[in-house]
C-alpha atoms as a PDB file:
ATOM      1  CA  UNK A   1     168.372  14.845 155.419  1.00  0.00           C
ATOM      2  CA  UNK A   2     171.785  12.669 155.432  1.00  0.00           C
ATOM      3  CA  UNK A   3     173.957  13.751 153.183  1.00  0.00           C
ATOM      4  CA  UNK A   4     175.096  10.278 152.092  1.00  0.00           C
ATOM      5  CA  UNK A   5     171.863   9.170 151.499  1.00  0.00           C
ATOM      6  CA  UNK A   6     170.039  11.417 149.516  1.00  0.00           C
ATOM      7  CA  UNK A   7     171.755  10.938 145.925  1.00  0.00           C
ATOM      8  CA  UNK A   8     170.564   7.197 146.554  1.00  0.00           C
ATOM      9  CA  UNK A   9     166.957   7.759 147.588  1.00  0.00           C
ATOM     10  CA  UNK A  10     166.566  10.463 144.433  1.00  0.00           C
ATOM     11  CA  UNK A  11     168.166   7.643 141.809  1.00  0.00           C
ATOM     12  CA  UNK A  12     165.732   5.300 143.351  1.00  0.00           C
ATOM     13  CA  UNK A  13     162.505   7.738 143.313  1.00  0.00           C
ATOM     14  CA  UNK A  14     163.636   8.812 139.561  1.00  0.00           C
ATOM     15  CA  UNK A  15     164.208   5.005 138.881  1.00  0.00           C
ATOM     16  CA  UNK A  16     160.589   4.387 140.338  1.00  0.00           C
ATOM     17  CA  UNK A  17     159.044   7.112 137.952  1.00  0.00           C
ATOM     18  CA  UNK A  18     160.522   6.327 134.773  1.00  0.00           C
ATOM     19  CA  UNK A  19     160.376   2.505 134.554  1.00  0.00           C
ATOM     20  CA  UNK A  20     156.204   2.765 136.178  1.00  0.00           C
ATOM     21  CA  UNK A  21     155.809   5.960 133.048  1.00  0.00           C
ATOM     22  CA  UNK A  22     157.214   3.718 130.835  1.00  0.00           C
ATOM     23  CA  UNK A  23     154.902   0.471 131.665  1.00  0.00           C
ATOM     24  CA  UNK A  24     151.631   2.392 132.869  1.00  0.00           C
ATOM     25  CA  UNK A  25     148.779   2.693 130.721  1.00  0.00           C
ATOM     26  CA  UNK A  26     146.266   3.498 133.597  1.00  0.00           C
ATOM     27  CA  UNK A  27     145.818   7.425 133.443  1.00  0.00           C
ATOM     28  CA  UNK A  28     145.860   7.472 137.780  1.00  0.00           C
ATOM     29  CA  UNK A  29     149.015   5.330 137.986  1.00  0.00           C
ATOM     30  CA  UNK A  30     150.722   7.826 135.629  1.00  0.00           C
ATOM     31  CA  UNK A  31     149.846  10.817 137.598  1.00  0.00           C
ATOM     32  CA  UNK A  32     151.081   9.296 140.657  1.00  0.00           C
ATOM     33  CA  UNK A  33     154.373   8.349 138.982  1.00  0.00           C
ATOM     34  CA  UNK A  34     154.460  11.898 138.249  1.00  0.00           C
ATOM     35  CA  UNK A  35     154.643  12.972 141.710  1.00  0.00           C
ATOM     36  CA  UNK A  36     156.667  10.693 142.786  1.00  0.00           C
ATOM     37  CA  UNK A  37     159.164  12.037 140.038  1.00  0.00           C
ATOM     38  CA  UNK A  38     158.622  15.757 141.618  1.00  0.00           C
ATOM     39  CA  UNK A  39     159.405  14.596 144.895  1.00  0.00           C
ATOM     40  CA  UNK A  40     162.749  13.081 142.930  1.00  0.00           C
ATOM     41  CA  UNK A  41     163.178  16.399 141.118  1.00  0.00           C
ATOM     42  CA  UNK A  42     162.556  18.455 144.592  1.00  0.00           C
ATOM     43  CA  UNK A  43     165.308  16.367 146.785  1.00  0.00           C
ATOM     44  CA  UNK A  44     167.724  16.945 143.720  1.00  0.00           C
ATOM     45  CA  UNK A  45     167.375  20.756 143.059  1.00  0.00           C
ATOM     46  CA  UNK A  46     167.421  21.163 147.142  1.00  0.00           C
ATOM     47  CA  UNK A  47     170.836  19.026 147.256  1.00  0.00           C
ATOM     48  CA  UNK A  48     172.329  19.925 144.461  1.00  0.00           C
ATOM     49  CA  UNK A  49     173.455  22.558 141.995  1.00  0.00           C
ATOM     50  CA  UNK A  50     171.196  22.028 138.947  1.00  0.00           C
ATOM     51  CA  UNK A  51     168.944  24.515 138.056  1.00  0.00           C
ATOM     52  CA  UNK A  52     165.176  23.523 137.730  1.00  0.00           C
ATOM     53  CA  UNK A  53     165.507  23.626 134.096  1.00  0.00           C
ATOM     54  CA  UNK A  54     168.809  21.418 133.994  1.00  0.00           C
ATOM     55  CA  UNK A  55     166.811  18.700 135.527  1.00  0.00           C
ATOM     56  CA  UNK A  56     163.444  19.008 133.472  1.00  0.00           C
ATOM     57  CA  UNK A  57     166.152  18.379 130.729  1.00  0.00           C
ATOM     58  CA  UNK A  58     167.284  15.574 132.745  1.00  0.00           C
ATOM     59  CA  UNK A  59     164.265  14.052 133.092  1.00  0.00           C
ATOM     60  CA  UNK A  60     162.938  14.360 129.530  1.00  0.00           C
ATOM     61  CA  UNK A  61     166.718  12.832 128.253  1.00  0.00           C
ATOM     62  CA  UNK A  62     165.615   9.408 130.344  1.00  0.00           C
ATOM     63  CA  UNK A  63     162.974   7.001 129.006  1.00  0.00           C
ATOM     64  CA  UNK A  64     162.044   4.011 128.473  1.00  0.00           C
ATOM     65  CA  UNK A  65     163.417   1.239 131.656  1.00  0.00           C
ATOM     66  CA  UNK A  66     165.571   2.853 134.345  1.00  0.00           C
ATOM     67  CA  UNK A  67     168.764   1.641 134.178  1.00  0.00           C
ATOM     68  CA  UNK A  68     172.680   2.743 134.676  1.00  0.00           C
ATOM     69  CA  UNK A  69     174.411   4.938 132.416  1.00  0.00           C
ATOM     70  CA  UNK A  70     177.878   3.760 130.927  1.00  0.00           C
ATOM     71  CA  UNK A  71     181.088   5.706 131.092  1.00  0.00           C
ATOM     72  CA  UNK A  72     183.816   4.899 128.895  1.00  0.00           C
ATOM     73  CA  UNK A  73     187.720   5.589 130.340  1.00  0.00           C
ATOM     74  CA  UNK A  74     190.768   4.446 127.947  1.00  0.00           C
ATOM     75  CA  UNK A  75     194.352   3.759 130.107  1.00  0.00           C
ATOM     76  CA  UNK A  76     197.288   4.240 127.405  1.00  0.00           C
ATOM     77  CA  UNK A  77     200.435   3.655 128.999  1.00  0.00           C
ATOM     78  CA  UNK A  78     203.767   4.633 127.283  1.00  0.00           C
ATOM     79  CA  UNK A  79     207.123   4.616 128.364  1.00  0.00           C
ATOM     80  CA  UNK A  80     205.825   4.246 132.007  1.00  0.00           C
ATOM     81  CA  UNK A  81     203.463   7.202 131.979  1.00  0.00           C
ATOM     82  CA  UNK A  82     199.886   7.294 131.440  1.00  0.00           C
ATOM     83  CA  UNK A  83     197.851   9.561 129.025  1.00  0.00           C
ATOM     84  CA  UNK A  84     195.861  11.935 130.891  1.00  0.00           C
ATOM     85  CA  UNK A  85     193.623  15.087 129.683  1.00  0.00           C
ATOM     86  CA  UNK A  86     193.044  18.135 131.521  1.00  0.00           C
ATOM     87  CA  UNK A  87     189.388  19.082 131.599  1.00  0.00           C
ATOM     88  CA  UNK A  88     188.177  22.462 130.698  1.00  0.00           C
ATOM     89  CA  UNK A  89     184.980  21.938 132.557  1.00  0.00           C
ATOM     90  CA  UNK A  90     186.314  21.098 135.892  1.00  0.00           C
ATOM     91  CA  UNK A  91     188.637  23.802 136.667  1.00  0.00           C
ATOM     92  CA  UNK A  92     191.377  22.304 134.852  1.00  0.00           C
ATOM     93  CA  UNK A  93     192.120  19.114 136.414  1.00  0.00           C
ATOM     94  CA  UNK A  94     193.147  16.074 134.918  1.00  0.00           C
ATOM     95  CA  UNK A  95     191.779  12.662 133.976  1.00  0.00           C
ATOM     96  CA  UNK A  96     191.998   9.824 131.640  1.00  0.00           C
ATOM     97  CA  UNK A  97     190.450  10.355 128.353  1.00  0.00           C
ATOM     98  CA  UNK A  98     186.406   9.084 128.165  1.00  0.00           C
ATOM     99  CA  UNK A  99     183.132   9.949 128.490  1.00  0.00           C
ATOM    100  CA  UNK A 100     179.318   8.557 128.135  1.00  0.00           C
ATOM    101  CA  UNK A 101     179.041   5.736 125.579  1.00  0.00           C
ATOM    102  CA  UNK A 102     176.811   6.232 122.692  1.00  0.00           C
ATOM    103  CA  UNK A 103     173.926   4.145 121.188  1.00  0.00           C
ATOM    104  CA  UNK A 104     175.137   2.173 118.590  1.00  0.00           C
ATOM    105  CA  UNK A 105     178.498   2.468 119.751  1.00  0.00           C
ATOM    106  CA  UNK A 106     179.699  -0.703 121.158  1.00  0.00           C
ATOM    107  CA  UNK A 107     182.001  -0.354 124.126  1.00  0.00           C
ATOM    108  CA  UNK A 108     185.031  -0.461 122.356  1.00  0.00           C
ATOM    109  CA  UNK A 109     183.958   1.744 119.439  1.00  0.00           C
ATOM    110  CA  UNK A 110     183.076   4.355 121.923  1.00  0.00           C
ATOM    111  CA  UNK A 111     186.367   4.156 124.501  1.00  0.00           C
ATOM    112  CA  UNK A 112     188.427   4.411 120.898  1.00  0.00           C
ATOM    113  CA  UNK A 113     186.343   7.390 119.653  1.00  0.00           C
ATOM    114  CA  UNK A 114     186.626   9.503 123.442  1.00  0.00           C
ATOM    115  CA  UNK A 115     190.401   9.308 123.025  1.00  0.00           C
ATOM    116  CA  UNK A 116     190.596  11.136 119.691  1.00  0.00           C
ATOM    117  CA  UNK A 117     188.091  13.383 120.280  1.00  0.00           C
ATOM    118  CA  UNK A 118     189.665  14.036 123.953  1.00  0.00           C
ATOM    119  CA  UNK A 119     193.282  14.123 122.901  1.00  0.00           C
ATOM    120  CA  UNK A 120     193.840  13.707 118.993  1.00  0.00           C
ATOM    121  CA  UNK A 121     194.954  10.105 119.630  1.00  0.00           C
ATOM    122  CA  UNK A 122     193.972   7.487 117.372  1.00  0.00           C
ATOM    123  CA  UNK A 123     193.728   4.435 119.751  1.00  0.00           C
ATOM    124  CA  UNK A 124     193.106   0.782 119.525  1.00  0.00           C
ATOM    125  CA  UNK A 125     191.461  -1.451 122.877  1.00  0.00           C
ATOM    126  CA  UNK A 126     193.774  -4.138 124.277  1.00  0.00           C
ATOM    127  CA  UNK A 127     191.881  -5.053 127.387  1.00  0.00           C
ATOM    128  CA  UNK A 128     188.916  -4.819 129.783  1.00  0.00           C
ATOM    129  CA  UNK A 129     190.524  -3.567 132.889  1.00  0.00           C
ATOM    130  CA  UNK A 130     187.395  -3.501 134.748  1.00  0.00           C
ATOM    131  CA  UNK A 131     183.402  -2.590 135.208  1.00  0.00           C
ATOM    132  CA  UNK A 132     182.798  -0.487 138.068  1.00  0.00           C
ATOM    133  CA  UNK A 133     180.126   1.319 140.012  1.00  0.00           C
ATOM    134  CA  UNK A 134     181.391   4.647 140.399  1.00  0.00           C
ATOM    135  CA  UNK A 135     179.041   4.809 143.740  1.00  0.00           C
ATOM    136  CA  UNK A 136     181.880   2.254 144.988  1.00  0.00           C
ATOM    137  CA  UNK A 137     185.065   3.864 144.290  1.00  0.00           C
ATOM    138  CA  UNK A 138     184.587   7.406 146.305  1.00  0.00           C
ATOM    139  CA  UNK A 139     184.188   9.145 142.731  1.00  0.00           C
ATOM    140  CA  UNK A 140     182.356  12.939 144.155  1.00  0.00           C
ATOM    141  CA  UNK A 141     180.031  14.582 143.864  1.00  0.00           C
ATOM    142  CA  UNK A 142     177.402  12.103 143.707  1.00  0.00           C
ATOM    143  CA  UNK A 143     175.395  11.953 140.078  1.00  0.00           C
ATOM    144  CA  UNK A 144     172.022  11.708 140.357  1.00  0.00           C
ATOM    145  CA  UNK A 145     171.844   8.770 138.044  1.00  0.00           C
ATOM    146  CA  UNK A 146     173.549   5.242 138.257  1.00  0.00           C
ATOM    147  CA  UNK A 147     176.598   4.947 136.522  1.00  0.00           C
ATOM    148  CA  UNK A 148     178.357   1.710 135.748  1.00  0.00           C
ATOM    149  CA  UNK A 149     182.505   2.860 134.334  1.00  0.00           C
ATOM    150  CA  UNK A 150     184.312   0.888 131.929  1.00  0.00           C
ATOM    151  CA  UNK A 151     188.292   0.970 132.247  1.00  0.00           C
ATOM    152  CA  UNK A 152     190.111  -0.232 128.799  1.00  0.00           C
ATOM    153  CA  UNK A 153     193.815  -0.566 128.238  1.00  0.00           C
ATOM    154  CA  UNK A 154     194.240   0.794 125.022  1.00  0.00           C
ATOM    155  CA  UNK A 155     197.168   1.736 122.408  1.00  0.00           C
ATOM    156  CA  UNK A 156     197.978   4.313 120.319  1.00  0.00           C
ATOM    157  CA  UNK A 157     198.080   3.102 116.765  1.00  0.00           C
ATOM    158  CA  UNK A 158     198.031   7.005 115.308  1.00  0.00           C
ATOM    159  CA  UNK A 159     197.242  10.329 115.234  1.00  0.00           C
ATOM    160  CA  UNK A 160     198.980  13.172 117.313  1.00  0.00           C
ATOM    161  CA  UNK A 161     198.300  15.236 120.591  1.00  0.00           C
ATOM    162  CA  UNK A 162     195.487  17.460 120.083  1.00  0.00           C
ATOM    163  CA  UNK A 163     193.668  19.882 122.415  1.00  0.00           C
ATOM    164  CA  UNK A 164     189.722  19.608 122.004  1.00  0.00           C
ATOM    165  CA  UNK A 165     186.696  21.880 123.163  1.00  0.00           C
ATOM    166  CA  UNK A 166     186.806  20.045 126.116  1.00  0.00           C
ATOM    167  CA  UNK A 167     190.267  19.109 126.991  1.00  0.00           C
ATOM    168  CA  UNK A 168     193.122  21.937 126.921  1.00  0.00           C
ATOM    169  CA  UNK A 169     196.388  19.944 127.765  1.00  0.00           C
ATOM    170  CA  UNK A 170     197.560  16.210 126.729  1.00  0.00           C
ATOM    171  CA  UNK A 171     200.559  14.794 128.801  1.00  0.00           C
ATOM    172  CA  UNK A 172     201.266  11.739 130.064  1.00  0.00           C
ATOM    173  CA  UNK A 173     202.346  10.662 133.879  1.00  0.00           C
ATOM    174  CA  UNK A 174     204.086   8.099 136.119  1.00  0.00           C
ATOM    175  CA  UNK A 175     202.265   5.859 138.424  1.00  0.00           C
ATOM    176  CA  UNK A 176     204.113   8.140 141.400  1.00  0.00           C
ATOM    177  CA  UNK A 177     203.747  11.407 140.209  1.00  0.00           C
ATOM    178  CA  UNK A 178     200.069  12.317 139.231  1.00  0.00           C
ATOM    179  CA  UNK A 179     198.054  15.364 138.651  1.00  0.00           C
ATOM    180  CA  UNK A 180     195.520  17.088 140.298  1.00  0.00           C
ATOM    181  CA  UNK A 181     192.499  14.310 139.547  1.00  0.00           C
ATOM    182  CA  UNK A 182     188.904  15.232 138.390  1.00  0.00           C
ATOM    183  CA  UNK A 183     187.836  13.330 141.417  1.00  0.00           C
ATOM    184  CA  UNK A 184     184.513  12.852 139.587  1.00  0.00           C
ATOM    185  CA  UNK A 185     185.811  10.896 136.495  1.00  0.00           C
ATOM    186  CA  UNK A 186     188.478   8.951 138.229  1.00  0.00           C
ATOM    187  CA  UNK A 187     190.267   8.305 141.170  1.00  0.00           C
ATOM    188  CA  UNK A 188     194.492   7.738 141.943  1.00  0.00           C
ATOM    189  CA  UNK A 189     193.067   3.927 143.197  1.00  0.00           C
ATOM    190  CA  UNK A 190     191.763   3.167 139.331  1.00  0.00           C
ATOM    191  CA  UNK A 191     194.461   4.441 137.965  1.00  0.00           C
ATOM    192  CA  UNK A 192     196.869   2.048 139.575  1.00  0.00           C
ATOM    193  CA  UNK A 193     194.698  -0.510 138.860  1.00  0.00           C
ATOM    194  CA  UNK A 194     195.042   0.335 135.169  1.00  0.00           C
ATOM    195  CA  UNK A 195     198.804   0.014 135.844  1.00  0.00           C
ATOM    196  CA  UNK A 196     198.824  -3.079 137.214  1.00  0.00           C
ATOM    197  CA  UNK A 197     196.964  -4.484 134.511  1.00  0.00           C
ATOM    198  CA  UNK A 198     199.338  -3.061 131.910  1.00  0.00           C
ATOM    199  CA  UNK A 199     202.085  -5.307 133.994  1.00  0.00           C
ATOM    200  CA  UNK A 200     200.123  -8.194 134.071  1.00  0.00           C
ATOM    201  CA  UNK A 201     197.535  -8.712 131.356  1.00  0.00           C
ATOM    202  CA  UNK A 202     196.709 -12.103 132.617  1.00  0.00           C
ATOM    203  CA  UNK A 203     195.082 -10.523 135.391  1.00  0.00           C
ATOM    204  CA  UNK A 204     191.131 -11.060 135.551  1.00  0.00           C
ATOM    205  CA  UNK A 205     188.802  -8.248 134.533  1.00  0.00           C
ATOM    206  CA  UNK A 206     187.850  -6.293 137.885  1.00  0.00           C
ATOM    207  CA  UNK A 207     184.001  -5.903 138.354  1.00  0.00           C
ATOM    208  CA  UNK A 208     182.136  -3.722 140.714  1.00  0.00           C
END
């Protein structure tokens, strides 16, 4: 199977299966959606390093409509560096503070509440720096759902550096001199993006 292909065809399968489950109401179209979901479920656990239970927990967190997830990162430039996090849970690289939004949370709400959770900050959001698929900006490994990212310049407004159960360093960087990334949360590329919108807030919001 090509490698580059595969996450695709599984988010498209698992799409498939959960918007038809959701709709169906014929007992034979449901058992077919099924399938098609452990064909989905098959491809993944073959390509990928989830356990058979980590994706029957995948699949029962996603009902309803298929559609992307939303990721929430918060850019807080100071002095000319940039407040970054290092992650516990991926070996100890770094990355701007964020995470999944929650319901009820609007985008804003949730960028503000990552950063104190993530680094003891308490932040307010200046700006939409950009919406992005993180298929499109070489973001690895692949996720086996759709994810759409949502960049904010933010500033601090309170609150002091703080390690969390997930993050065990705060610092902040220059634009030349970054950390080791978690390549999988953000990339060098959307970080001087964040940059140059901190120089020129009349810039445009970037989208996909």
């Amino acid at each position: 199977m090509t490698g580059d292909l595969w996450p695709e065809w599984v988010r498209s399968l698992r799409a498939i299966s959960q918007t038809g489950l959701h709709f169906s109401r014929d007992p034979f179209d449901t058992e077919r959606y099924e399938e098609v979901r452990e064909v989905a479920s098959q491809i993944l656990q073959r390509h990928s390093n989830l356990s058979r239970e980590e994706i029957v927990t995948l699949d029962a967190s996603d009902l309803g409509y298929a559609t992307p997830k939303v990721d929430v990162r918060g850019a807080i430039i100071r002095d000319g560096g940039i407040l970054m996090v290092r992650e516990i849970s991926d070996f100890g690289l770094w990355t701007l503070p964020g995470g999944w939004a929650d319901p009820n949370e609007t985008p804003s709400e949730a960028v503000v509440r990552e950063i104190y959770e993530e680094s003891g900050y308490r932040a307010r959001a200046l700006k939409l720096v950009g919406v992005y698929d993180r298929d499109k900006q070489g973001l690895v490994p692949p996720y086996p759902f759709h994810i759409y990212k949502h960049f904010f310049l933010c500033e601090i407004v309170g609150g002091s550096p703080r390690e969390s159960v997930e993050t065990s360093q705060i610092e902040f960087f220059p634009e030349d001199s970054l950390p080791n990334l978690s390549v999988s949360r953000v990339s060098a590329a959307l970080i001087r993006r964040c940059f140059a919108h901190q120089r020129q807030r009349e810039l445009p919001t970037d989208f996909d």
